[in-house]
Protein backbone atom coordinates (compact mmCIF):
# COMPACT_ATOMS: atom_id res chain seq x y z
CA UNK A 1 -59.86 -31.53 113.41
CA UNK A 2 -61.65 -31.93 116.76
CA UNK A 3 -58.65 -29.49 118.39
CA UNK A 4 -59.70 -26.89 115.25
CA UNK A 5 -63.88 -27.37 116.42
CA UNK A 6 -62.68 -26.94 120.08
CA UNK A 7 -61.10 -23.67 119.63
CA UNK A 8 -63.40 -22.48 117.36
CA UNK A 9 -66.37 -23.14 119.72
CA UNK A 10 -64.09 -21.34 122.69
CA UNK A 11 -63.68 -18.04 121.04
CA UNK A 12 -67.25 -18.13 120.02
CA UNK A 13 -68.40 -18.40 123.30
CA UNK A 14 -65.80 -16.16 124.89
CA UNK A 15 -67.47 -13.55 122.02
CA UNK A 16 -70.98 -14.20 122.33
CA UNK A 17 -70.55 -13.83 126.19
CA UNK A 18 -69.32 -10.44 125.77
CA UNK A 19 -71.29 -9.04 123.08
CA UNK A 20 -74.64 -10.45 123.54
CA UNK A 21 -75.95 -7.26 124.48
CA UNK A 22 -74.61 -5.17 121.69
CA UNK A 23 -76.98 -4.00 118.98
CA UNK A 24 -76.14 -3.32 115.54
CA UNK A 25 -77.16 -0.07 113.37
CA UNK A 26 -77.35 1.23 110.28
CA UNK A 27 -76.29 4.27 109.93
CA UNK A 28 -77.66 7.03 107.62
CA UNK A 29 -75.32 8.90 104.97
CA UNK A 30 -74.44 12.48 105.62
CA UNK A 31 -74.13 15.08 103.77
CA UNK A 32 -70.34 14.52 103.81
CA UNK A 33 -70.71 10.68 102.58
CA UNK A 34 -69.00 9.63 99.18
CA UNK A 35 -71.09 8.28 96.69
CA UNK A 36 -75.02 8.71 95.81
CA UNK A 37 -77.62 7.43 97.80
CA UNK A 38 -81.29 6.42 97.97
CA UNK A 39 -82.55 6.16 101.04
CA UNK A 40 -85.92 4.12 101.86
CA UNK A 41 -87.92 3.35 104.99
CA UNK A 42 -85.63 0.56 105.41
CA UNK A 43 -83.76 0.25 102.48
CA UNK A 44 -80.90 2.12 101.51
CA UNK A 45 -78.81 2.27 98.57
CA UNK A 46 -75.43 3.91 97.65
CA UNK A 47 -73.57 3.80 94.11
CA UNK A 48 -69.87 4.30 94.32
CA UNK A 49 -66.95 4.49 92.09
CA UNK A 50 -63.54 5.36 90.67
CA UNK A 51 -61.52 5.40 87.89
CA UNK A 52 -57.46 5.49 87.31
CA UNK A 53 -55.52 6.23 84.20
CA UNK A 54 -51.95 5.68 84.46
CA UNK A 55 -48.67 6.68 82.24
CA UNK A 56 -45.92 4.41 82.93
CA UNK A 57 -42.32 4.83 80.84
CA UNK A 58 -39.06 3.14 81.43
CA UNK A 59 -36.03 4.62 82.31
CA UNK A 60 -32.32 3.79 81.65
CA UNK A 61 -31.79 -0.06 79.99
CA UNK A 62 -35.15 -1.33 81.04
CA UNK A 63 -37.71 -3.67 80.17
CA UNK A 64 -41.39 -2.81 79.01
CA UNK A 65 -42.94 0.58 76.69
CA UNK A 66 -44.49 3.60 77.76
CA UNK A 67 -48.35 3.52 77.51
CA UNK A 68 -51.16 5.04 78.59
CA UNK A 69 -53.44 2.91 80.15
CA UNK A 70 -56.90 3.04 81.76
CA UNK A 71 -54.99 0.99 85.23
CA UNK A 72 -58.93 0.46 87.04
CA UNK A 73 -62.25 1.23 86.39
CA UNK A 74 -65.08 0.13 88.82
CA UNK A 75 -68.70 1.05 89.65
CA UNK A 76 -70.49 -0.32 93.06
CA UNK A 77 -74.22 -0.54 94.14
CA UNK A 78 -74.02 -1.31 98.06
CA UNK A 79 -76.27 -0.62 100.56
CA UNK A 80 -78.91 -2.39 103.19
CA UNK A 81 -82.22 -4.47 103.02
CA UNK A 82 -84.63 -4.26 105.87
CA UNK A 83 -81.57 -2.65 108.12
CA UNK A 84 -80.18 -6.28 108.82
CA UNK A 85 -78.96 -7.69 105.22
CA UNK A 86 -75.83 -5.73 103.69
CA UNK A 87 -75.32 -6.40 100.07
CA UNK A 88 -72.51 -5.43 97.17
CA UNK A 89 -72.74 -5.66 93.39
CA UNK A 90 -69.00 -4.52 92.18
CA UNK A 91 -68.17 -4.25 88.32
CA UNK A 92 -64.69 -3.76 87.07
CA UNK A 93 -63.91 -2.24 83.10
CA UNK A 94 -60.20 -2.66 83.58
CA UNK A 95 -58.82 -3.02 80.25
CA UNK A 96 -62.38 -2.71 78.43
CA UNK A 97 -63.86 -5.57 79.62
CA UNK A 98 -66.16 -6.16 81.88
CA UNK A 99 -66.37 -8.08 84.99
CA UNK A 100 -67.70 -8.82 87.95
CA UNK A 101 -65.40 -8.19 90.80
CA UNK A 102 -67.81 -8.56 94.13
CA UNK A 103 -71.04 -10.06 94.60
CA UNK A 104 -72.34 -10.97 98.19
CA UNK A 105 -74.87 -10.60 100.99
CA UNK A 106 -74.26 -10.32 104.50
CA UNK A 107 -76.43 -10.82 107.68
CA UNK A 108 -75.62 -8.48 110.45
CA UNK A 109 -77.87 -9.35 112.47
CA UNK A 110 -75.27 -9.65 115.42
CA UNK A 111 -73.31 -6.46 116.23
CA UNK A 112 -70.20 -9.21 116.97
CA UNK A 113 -70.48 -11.70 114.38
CA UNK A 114 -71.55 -11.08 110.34
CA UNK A 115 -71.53 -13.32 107.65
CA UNK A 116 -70.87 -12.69 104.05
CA UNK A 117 -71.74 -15.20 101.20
CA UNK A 118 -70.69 -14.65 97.57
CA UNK A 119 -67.42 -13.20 95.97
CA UNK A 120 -65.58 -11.07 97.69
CA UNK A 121 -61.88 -10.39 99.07
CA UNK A 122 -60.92 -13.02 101.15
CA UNK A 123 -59.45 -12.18 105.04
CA UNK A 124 -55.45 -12.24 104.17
CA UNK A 125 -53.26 -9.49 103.96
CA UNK A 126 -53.04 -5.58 105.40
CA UNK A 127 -52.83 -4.46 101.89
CA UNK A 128 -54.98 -6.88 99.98
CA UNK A 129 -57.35 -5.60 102.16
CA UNK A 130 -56.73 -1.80 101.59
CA UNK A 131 -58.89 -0.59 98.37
CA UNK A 132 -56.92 0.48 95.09
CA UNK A 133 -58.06 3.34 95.93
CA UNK A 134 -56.41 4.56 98.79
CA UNK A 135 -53.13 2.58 98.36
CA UNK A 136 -50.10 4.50 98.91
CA UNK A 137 -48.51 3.92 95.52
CA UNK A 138 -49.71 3.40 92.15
CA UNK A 139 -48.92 -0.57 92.65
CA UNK A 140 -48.92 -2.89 95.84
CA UNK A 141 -46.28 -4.58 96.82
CA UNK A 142 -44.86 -7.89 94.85
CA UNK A 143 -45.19 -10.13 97.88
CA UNK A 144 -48.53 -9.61 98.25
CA UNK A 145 -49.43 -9.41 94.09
CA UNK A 146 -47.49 -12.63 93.81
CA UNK A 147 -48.07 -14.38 97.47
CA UNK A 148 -51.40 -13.09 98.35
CA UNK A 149 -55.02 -14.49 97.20
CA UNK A 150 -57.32 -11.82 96.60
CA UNK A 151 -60.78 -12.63 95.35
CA UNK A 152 -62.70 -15.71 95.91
CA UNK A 153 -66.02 -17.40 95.89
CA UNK A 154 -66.96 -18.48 99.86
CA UNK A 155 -68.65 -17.55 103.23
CA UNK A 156 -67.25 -15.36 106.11
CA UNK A 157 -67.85 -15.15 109.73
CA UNK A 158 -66.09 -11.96 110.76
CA UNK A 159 -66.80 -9.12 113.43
CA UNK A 160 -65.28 -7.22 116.59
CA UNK A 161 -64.91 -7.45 120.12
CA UNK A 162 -63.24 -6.04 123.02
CA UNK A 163 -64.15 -2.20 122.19
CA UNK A 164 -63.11 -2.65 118.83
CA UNK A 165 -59.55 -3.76 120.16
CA UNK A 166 -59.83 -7.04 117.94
CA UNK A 167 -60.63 -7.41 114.75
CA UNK A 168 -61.04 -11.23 113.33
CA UNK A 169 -62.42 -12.81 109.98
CA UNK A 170 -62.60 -16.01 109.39
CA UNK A 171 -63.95 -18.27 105.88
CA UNK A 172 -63.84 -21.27 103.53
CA UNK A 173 -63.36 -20.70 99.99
CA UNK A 174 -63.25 -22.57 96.40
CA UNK A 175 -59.53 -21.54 96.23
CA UNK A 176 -59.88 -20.95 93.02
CA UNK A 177 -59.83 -16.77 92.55
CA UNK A 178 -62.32 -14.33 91.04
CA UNK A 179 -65.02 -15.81 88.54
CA UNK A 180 -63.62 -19.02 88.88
CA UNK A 181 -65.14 -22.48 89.04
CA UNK A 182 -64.28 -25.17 91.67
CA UNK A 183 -62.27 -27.48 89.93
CA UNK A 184 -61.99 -30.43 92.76
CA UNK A 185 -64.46 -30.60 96.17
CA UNK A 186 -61.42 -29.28 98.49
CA UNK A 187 -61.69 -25.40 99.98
CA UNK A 188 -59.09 -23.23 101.20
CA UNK A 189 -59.85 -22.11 105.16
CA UNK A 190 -58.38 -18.66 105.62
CA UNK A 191 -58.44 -16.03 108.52
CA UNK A 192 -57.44 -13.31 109.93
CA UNK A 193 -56.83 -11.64 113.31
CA UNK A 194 -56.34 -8.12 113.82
CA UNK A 195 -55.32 -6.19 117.50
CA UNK A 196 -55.36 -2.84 118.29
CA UNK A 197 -54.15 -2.89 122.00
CA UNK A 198 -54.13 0.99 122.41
CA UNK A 199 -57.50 1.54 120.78
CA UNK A 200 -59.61 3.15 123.62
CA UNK A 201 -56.12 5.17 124.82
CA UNK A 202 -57.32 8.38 123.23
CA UNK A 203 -54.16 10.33 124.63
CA UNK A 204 -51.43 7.26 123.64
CA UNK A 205 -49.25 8.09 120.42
CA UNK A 206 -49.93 3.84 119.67
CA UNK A 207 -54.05 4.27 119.84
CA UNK A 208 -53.87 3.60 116.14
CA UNK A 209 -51.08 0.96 116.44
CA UNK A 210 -52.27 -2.17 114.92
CA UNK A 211 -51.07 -5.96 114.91
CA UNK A 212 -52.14 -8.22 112.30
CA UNK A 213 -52.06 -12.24 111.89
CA UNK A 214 -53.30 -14.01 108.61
CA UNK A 215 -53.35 -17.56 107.40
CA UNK A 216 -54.83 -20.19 104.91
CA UNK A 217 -54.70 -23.81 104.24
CA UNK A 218 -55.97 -25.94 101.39
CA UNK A 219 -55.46 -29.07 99.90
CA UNK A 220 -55.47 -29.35 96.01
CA UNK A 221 -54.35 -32.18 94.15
CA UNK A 222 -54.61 -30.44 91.17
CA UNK A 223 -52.53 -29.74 88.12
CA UNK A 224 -49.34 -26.85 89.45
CA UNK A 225 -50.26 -23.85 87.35
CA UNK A 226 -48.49 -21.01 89.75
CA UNK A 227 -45.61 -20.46 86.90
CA UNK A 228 -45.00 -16.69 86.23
CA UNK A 229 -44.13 -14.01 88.49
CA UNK A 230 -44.87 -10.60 87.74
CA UNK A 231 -43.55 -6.99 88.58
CA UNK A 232 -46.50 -3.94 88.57
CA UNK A 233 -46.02 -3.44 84.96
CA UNK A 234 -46.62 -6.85 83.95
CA UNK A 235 -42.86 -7.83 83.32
CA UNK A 236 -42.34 -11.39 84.12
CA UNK A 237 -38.83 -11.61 85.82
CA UNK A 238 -39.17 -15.61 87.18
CA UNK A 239 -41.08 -18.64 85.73
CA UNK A 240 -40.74 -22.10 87.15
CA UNK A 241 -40.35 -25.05 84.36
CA UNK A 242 -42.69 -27.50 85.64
CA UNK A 243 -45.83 -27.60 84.55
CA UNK A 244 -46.09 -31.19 84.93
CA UNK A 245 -46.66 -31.57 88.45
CA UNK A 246 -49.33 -31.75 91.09
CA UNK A 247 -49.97 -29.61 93.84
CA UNK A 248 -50.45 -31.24 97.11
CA UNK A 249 -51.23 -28.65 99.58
CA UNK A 250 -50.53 -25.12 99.73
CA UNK A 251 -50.29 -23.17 103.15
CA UNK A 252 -49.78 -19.32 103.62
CA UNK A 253 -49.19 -17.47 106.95
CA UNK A 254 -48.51 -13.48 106.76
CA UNK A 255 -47.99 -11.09 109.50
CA UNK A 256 -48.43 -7.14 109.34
CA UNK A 257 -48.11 -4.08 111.24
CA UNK A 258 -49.43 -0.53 110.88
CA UNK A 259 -48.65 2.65 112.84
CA UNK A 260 -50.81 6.03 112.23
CA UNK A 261 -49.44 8.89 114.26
CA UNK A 262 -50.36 12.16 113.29
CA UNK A 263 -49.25 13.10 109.89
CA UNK A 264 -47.50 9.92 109.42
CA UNK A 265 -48.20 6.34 108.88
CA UNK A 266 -45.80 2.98 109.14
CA UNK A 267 -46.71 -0.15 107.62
CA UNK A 268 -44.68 -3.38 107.24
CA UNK A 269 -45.73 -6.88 106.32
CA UNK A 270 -44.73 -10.59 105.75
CA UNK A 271 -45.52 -13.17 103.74
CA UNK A 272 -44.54 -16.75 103.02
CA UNK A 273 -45.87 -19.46 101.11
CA UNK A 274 -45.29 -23.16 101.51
CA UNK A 275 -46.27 -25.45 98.14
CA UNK A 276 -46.14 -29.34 98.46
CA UNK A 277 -45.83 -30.66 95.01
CA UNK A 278 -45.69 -33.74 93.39
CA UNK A 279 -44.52 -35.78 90.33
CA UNK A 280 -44.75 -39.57 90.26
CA UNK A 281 -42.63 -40.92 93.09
CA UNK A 282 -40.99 -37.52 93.76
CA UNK A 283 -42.10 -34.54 96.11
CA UNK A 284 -40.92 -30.58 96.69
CA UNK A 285 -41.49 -27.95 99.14
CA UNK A 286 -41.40 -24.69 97.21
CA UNK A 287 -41.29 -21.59 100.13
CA UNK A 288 -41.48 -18.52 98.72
CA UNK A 289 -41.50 -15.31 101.11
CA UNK A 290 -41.05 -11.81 100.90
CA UNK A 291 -41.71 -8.47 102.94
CA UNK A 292 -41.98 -4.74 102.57
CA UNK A 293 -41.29 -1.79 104.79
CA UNK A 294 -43.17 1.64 103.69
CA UNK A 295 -43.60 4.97 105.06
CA UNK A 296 -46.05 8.27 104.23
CA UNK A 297 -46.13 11.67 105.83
CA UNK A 298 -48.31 14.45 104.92
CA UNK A 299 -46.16 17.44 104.39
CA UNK A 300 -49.38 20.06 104.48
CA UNK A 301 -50.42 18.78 108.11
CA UNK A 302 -53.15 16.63 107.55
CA UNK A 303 -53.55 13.48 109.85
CA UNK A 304 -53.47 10.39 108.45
CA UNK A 305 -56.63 8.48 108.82
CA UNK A 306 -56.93 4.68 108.87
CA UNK A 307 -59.08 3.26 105.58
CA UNK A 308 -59.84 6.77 104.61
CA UNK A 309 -58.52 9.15 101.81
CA UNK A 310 -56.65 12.11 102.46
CA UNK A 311 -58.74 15.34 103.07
CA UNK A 312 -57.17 18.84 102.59
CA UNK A 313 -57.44 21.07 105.12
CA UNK A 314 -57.42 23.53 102.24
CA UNK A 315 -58.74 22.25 98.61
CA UNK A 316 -57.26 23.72 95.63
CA UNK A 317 -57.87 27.27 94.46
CA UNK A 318 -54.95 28.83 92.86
CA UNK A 319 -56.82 32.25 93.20
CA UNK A 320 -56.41 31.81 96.77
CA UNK A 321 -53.69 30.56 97.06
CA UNK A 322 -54.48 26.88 98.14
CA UNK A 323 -52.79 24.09 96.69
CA UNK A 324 -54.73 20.75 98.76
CA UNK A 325 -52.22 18.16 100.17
CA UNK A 326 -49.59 16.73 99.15
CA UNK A 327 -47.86 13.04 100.59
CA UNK A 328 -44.38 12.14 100.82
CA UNK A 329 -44.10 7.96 100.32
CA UNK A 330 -41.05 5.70 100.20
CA UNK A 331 -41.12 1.86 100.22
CA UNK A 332 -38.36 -0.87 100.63
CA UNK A 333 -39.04 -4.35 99.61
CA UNK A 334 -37.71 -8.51 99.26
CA UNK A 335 -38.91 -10.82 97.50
CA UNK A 336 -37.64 -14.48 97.36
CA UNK A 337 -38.88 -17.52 95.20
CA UNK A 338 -37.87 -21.12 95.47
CA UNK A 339 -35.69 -22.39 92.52
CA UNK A 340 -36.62 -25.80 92.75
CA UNK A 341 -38.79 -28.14 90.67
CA UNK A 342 -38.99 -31.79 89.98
CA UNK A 343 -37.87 -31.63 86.47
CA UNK A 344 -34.41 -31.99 84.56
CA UNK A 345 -34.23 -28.07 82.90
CA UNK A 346 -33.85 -25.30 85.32
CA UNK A 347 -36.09 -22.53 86.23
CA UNK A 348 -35.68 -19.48 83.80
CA UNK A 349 -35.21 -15.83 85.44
CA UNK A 350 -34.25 -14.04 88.67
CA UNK A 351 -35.78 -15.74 91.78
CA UNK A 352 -34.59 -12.92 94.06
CA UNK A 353 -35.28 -9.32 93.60
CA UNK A 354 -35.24 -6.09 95.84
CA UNK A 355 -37.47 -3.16 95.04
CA UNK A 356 -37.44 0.50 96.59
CA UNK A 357 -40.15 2.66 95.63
CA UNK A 358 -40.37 6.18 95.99
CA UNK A 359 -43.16 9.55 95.21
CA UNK A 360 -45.25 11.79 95.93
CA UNK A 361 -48.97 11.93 96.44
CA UNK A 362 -51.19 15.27 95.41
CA UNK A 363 -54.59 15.53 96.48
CA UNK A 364 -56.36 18.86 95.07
CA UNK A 365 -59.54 17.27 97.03
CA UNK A 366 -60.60 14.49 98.59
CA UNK A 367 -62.04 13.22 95.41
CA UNK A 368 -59.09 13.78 93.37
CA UNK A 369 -55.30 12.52 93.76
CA UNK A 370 -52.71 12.88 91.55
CA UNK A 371 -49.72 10.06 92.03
CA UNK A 372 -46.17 10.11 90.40
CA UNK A 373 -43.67 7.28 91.75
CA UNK A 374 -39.97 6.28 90.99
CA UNK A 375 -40.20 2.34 91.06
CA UNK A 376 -36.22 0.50 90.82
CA UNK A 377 -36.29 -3.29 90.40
CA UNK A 378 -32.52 -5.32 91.01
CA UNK A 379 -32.76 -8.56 89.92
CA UNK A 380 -30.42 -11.18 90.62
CA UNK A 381 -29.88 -12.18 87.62
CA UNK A 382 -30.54 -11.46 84.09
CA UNK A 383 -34.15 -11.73 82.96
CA UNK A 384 -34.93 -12.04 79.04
CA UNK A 385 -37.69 -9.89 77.77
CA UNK A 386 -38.74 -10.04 73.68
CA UNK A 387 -35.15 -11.69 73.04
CA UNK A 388 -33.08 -8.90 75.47
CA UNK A 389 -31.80 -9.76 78.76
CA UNK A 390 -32.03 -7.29 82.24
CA UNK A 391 -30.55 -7.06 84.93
CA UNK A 392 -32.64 -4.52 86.57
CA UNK A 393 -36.03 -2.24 85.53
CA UNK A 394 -36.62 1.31 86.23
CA UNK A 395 -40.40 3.11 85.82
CA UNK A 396 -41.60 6.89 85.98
CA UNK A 397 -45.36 5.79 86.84
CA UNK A 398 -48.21 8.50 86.62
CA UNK A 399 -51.50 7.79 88.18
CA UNK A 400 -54.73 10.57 88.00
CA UNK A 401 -57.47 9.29 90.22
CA UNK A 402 -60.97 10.21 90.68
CA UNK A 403 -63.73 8.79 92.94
CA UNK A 404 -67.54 9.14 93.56
């Protein structure tokens, strides 16, 4: 603990020495800003949103029905109090019912250092991190829907330094996910460090070549609920027996890179998850890991920008001939669950499975994008869905997409 406090204190001083000078802004919306704004002496507010409704059918001898389903629905209010206070009120519809997906406030008061209070997404992951809306595919990948938390209920000290080089967040959290109460007085610590070495190399084809480091760590001793594991479509294809048990401790570590040159992007990312359970006298480490490769490339010449969606150089206009943009995407991926447990019957399902993703992306505008993706799933061995057993599951996804 007092190596943890000794570090910690380091790197703040190391920051504060660098960036004591700095000043942060607020800066006013444009004409070219998404979203709606109201803008005060001081005040300023913006209301945001989007919307996605999916089709989703199986191909070949595959698990699931085709449906039509309304994937995400959110609305936002965000915007600043007295220049210096940040704030976010986020609602999600998904599936008809209402909920609230982000609450906080955050002082940015110093350029190099915020904090956030409330519910928001915790600092773990490249894509956990990217918005729903400007994924690459209609789902993410299953390491990180399986591996990765998301939401949580905490505080945040996060910020950057070096020009911008480095990017770090770090927080303590319930552990518990969205909406959720505490359940025991332990908190998951999580953070995250991001590096851009080539950032202020304007001319360098690896200016937008970023590194990124995340980890957590929490102790539970709480009841072991993480059971079922899930493809996209909801299709569980791996559910551990023991229900019984108590988690210990649970420790994640990911790592993640992401290339932007030009029309193109690279992004890659690990993850691995370390349970210590226990059941009477006995104990289990369950490590489950997984990664994913993917690529993009804008066929119509647009450049890829970092956290942003897609602009056409030319929107559509049949009458003139102009069609927007249109995205090229491919994704490899491995996923790999532990099969042990501390009880006599055996896990049911396929603990290993491989997906490849491909698709393309259409944006008419920069409001608009239209997704359709070829998702294969090879199990490694036979999964039983409603009384029928598969050994692998092929979608035709269909996402429309709007934004505000």
């Amino acid at each position: 603990m007092k190596e943890k406090l000794i570090i910690s204190g380091v790197l703040y001083l190391i920051v504060f020495g660098t960036f004591a000078q700095q000043k942060d802004t607020v800066l006013l919306p444009s004409p070219f800003d998404e979203g709606y704004f109201f803008v005060g002496p001081d005040d300023l507010l913006k209301f945001k949103g989007y919307a996605q409704m999916d089709f989703y059918t199986p191909l070949s001898e595959s698990p699931g029905h085709s449906e039509f389903l309304i994937r995400r629905a959110r609305l936002a209010a965000t915007g600043y109090l007295q220049q210096n206070f940040r704030y976010m009120l986020y609602t999600r519809f998904d599936g008809g019912k209402v909920q609230l997906n982000e609450a906080f406030l955050e002082s940015r008061h110093l350029a190099f250092a915020h904090l956030r209070v409330g519910q928001f997404k915790v600092p773990f992951s490249l894509s956990n991190l990217t918005s729903s809306s400007q994924i690459n595919f209609v789902e993410r990948p299953l390491v990180v829907d399986n591996l990765s938390p998301a939401y949580d209920i905490g505080a945040m000290l996060f910020g950057q330094a070096f020009k911008e080089r480095i990017d770090y967040a770090m927080g303590i959290f319930n552990g518990e996910g969205r909406n959720m109460n505490e359940v025991n007085s332990h908190k998951d610590f999580i953070g995250r460090l991001v590096v851009a070495p080539f950032k202020t190399n304007f001319n360098s084809l690896f200016q937008q070549l970023y590194f990124g480091i995340s980890g957590s760590y929490g102790l539970k001793d709480q009841p072991y609920s993480t059971n079922n594991f899930e493809t996209g479509s909801g299709i569980v294809f791996f559910s551990r027996s023991d229900t019984t048990s108590i988690l210990n401790k649970r420790e994640r570590v990911g790592f993640d890179m992401e290339w932007i040159i030009g029309s193109a992007s690279f992004r890659a990312e690990y993850i691995q998850r370390t349970d210590n359970i226990s059941k009477d006298t006995k104990k289990a480490i369950l490590t489950d890991k997984g990664y994913y490769i993917d690529f993009t490339y804008l066929l119509s010449g647009e450049k890829q920008q970092r956290n942003s969606p897609v602009k056409p150089n030319r929107e559509l206009d049949p009458k003139k001939g102009y069609w927007g943009a249109f995205e090229l995407a491919f994704r490899y991926e491995v996923l790999e669950l532990s099969d042990q447990n501390l009880l006599a019957q055996p896990n049911e399902g396929a603990n290993r499975t491989r997906p490849l993703s491909g698709g393309i992306n259409w944006y008419p505008n920069d409001d608009v994008r239209i997704v359709l993706n070829y998702e294969r799933l090879k199990f490694s061995s036979l999964i039983n869905v409603e009384n029928n057993n598969y050994k692998q599951s092929n979608f035709l996804k269909f996402r429309f997409q709007y934004q505000f």
